[in-house]
N, C-alpha and C. Protein backbone atom coordinates (compact mmCIF):
# COMPACT_ATOMS: atom_id res chain seq x y z
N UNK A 1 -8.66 1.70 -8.69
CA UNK A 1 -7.47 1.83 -7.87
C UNK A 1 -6.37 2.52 -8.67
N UNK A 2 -5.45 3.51 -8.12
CA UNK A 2 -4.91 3.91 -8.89
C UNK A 2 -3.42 3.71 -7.57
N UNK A 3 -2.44 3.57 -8.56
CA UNK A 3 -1.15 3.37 -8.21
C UNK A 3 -0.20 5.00 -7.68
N UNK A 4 0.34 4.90 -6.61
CA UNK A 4 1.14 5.81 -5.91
C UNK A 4 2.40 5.53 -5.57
N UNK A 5 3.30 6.80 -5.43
CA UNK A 5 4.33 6.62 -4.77
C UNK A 5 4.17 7.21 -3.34
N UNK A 6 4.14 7.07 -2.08
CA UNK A 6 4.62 7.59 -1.05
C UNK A 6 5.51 7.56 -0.42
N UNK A 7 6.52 9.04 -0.20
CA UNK A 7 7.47 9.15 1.29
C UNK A 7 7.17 10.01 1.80
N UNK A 8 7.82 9.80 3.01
CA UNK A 8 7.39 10.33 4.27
C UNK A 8 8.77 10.62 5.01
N UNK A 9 9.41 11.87 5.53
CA UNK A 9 10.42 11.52 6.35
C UNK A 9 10.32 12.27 8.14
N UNK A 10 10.69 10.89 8.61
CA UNK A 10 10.07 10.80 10.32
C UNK A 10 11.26 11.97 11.18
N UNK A 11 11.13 12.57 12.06
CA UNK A 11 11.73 13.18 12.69
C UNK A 11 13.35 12.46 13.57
N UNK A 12 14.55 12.98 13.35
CA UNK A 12 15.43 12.28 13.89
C UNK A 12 15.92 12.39 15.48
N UNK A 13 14.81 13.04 15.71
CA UNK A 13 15.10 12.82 17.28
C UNK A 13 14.84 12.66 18.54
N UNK A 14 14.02 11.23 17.56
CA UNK A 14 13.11 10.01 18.63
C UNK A 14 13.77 9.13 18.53
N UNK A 15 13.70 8.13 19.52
CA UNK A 15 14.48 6.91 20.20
C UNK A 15 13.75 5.84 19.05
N UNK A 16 14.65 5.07 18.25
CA UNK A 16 14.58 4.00 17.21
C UNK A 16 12.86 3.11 17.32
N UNK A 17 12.88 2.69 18.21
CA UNK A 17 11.47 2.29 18.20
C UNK A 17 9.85 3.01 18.34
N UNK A 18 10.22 4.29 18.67
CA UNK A 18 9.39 5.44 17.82
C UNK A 18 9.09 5.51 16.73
N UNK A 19 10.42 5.71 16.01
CA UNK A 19 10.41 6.16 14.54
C UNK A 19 9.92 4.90 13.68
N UNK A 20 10.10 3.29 13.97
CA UNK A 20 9.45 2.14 13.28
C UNK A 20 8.00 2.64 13.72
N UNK A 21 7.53 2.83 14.96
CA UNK A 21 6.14 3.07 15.19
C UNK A 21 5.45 3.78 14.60
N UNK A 22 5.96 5.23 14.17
CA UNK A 22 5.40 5.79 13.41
C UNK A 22 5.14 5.71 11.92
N UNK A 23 6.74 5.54 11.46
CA UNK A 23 6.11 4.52 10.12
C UNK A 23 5.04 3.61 9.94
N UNK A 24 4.92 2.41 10.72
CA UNK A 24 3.73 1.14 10.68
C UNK A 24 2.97 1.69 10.97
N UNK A 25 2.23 2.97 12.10
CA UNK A 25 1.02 3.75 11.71
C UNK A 25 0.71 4.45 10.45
N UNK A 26 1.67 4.93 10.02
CA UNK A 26 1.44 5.45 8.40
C UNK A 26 1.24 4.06 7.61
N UNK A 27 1.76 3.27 7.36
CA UNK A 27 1.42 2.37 6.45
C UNK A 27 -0.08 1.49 7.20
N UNK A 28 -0.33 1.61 8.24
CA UNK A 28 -1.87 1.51 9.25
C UNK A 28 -2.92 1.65 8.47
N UNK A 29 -2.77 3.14 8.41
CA UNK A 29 -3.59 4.38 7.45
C UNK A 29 -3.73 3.97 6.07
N UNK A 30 -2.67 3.06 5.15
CA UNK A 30 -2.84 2.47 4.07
C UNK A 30 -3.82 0.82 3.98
N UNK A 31 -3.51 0.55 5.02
CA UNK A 31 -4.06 -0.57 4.78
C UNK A 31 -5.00 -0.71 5.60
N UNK A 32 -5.83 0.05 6.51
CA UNK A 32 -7.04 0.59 6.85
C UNK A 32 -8.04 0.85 5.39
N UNK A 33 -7.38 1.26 4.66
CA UNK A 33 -8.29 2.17 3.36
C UNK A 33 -8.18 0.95 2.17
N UNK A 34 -7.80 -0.27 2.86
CA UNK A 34 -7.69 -1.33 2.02
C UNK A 34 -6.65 -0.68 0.44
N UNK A 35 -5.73 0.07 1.20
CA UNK A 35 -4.75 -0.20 -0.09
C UNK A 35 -3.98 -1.51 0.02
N UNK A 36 -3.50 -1.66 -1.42
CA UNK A 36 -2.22 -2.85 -1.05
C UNK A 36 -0.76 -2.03 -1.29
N UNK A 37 -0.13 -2.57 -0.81
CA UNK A 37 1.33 -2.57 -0.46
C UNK A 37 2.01 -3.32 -1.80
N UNK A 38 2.52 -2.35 -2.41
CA UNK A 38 3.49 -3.00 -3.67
C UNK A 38 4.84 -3.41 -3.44
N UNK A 39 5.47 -2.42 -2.59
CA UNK A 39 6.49 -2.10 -2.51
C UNK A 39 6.58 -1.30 -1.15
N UNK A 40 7.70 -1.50 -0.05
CA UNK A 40 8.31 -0.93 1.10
C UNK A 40 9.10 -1.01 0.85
N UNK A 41 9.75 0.39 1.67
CA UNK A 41 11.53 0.58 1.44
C UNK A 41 11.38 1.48 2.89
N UNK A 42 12.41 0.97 3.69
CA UNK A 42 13.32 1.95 4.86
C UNK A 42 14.59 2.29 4.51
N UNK A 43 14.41 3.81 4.14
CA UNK A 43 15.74 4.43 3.41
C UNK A 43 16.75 4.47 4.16
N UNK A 44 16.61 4.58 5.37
CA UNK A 44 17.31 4.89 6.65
C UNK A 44 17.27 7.06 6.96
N UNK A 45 18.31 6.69 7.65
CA UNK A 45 18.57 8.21 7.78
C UNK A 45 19.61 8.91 6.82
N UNK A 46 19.20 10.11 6.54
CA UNK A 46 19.65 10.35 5.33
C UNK A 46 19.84 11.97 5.28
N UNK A 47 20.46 12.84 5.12
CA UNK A 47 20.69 14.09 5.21
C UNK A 47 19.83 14.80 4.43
N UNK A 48 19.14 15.59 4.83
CA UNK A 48 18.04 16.57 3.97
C UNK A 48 18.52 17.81 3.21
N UNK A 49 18.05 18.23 1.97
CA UNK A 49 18.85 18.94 1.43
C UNK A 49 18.68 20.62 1.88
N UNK A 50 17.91 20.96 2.92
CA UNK A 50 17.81 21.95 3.50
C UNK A 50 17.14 21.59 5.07
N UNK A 51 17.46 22.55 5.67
CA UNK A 51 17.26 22.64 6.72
C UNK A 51 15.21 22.80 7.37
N UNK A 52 15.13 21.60 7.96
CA UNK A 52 13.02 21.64 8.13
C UNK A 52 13.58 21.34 9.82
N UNK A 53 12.68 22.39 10.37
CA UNK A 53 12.06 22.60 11.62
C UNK A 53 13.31 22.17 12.35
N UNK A 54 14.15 22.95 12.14
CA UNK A 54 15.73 23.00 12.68
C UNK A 54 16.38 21.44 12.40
N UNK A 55 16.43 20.47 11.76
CA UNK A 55 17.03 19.46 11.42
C UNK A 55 17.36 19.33 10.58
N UNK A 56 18.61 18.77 9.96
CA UNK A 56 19.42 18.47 9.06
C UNK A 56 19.41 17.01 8.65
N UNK A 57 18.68 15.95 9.71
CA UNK A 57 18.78 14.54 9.00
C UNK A 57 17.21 14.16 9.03
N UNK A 58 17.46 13.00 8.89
CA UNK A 58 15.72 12.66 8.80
C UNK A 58 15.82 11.01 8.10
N UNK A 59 14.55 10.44 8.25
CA UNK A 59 14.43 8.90 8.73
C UNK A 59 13.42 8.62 7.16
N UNK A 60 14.00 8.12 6.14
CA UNK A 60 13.25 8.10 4.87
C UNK A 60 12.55 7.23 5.02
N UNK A 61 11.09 6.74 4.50
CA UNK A 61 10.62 6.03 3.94
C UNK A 61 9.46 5.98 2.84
N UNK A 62 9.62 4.72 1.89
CA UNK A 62 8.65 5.29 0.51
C UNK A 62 7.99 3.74 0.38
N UNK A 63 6.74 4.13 0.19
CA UNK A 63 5.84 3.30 0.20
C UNK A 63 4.99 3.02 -1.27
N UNK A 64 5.09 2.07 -2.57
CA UNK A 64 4.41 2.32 -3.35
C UNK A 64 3.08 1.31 -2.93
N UNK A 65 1.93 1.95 -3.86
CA UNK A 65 0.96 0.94 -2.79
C UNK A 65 -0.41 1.45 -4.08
N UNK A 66 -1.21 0.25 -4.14
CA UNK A 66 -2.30 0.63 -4.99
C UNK A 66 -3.86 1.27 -3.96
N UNK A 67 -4.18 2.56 -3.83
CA UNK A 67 -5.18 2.42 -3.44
C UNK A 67 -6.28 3.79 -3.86
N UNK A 68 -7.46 3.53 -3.71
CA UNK A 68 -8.31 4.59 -3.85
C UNK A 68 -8.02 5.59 -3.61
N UNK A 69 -8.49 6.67 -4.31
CA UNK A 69 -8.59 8.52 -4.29
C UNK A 69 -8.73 9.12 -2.27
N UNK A 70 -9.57 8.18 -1.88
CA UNK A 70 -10.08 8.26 -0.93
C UNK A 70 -8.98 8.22 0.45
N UNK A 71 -8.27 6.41 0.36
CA UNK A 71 -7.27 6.05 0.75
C UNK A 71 -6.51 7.01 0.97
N UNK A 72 -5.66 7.50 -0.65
CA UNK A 72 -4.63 8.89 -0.48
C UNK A 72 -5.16 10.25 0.13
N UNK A 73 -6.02 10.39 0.44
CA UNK A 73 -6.90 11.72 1.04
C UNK A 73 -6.48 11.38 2.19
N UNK A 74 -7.05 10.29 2.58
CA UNK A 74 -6.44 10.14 4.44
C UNK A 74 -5.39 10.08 4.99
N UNK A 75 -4.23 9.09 3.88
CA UNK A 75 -2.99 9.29 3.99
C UNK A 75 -2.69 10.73 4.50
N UNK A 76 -3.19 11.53 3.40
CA UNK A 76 -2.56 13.35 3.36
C UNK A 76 -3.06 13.87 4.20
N UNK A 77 -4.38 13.81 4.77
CA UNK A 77 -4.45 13.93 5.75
C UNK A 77 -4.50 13.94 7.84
N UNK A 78 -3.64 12.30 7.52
CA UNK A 78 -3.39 11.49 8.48
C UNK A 78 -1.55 12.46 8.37
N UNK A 79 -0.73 12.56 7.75
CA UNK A 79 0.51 13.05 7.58
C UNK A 79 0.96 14.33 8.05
N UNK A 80 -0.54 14.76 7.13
CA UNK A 80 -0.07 16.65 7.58
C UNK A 80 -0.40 16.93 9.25
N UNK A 81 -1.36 16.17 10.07
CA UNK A 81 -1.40 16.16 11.51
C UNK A 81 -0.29 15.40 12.37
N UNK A 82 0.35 14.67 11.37
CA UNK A 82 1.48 13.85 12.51
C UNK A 82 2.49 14.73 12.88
N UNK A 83 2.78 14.75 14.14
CA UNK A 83 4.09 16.17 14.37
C UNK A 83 5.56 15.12 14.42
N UNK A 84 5.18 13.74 14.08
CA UNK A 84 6.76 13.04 13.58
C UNK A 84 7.07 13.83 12.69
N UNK A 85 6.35 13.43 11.46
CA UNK A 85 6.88 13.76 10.35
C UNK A 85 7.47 15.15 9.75
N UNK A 86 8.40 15.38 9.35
CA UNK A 86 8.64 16.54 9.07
C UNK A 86 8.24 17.01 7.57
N UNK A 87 8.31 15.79 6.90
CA UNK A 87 7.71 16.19 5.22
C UNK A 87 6.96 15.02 4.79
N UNK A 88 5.86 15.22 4.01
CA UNK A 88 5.35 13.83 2.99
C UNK A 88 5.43 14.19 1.48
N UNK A 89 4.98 13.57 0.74
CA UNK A 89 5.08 13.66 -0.61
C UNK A 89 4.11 12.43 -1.33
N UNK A 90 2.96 12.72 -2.05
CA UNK A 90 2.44 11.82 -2.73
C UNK A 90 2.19 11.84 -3.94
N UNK A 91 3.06 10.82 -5.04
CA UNK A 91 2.84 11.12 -6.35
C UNK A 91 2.36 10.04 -7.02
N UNK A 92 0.96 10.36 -7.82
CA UNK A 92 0.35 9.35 -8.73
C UNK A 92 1.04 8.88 -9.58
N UNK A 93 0.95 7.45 -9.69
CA UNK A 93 2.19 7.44 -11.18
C UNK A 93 1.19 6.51 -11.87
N UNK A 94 1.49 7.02 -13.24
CA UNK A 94 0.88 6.37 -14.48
C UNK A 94 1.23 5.53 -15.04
N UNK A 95 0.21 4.69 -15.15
CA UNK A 95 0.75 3.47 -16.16
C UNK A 95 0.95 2.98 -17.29
């Protein structure tokens, strides 16, 4: 098992109980692949430092979480098909 950081930031212009929905399907996708959950954080909304797919804000969240090579494959590839999300980011961190 190797240890990760994940965020993800959700699109800001879905109605509030969307945007929790889509998060808890992303973290779904983690704990489907039997990762564990170290750490959750809801950043909130938060201004992006450039402009993605005409929006200026966006709905943070970062997930650290221990799980297989495999796990993070689906993540990345469960992310890059979601049309919430406007960006992900997954970084291995060493111990």
């Amino acid at each position: 098992m190797n240890k990760y950081e994940i965020m993800f930031i959700v699109r800001p212009d879905m109605e509030e109980a969307e945007i929790k929905k889509t998060a808890e399907s992303m973290k779904k996708v983690l704990t489907d692949g039997k990762a564990k959950i170290i750490e959750e954080k809801n950043m909130g909304q938060r201004e992006l430092a450039y402009e993605i797919q005409k929006f200026n804000t966006g709905y943070y969240y970062l997930f650290v979480v221990e799980a297989s090579k495999e796990t993070e494959q689906e993540f990345n590839r469960v992310a890059r098909i979601n049309e919430s999300l406007l960006r992900h980011l997954i970084v291995k961190v060493e111990e």
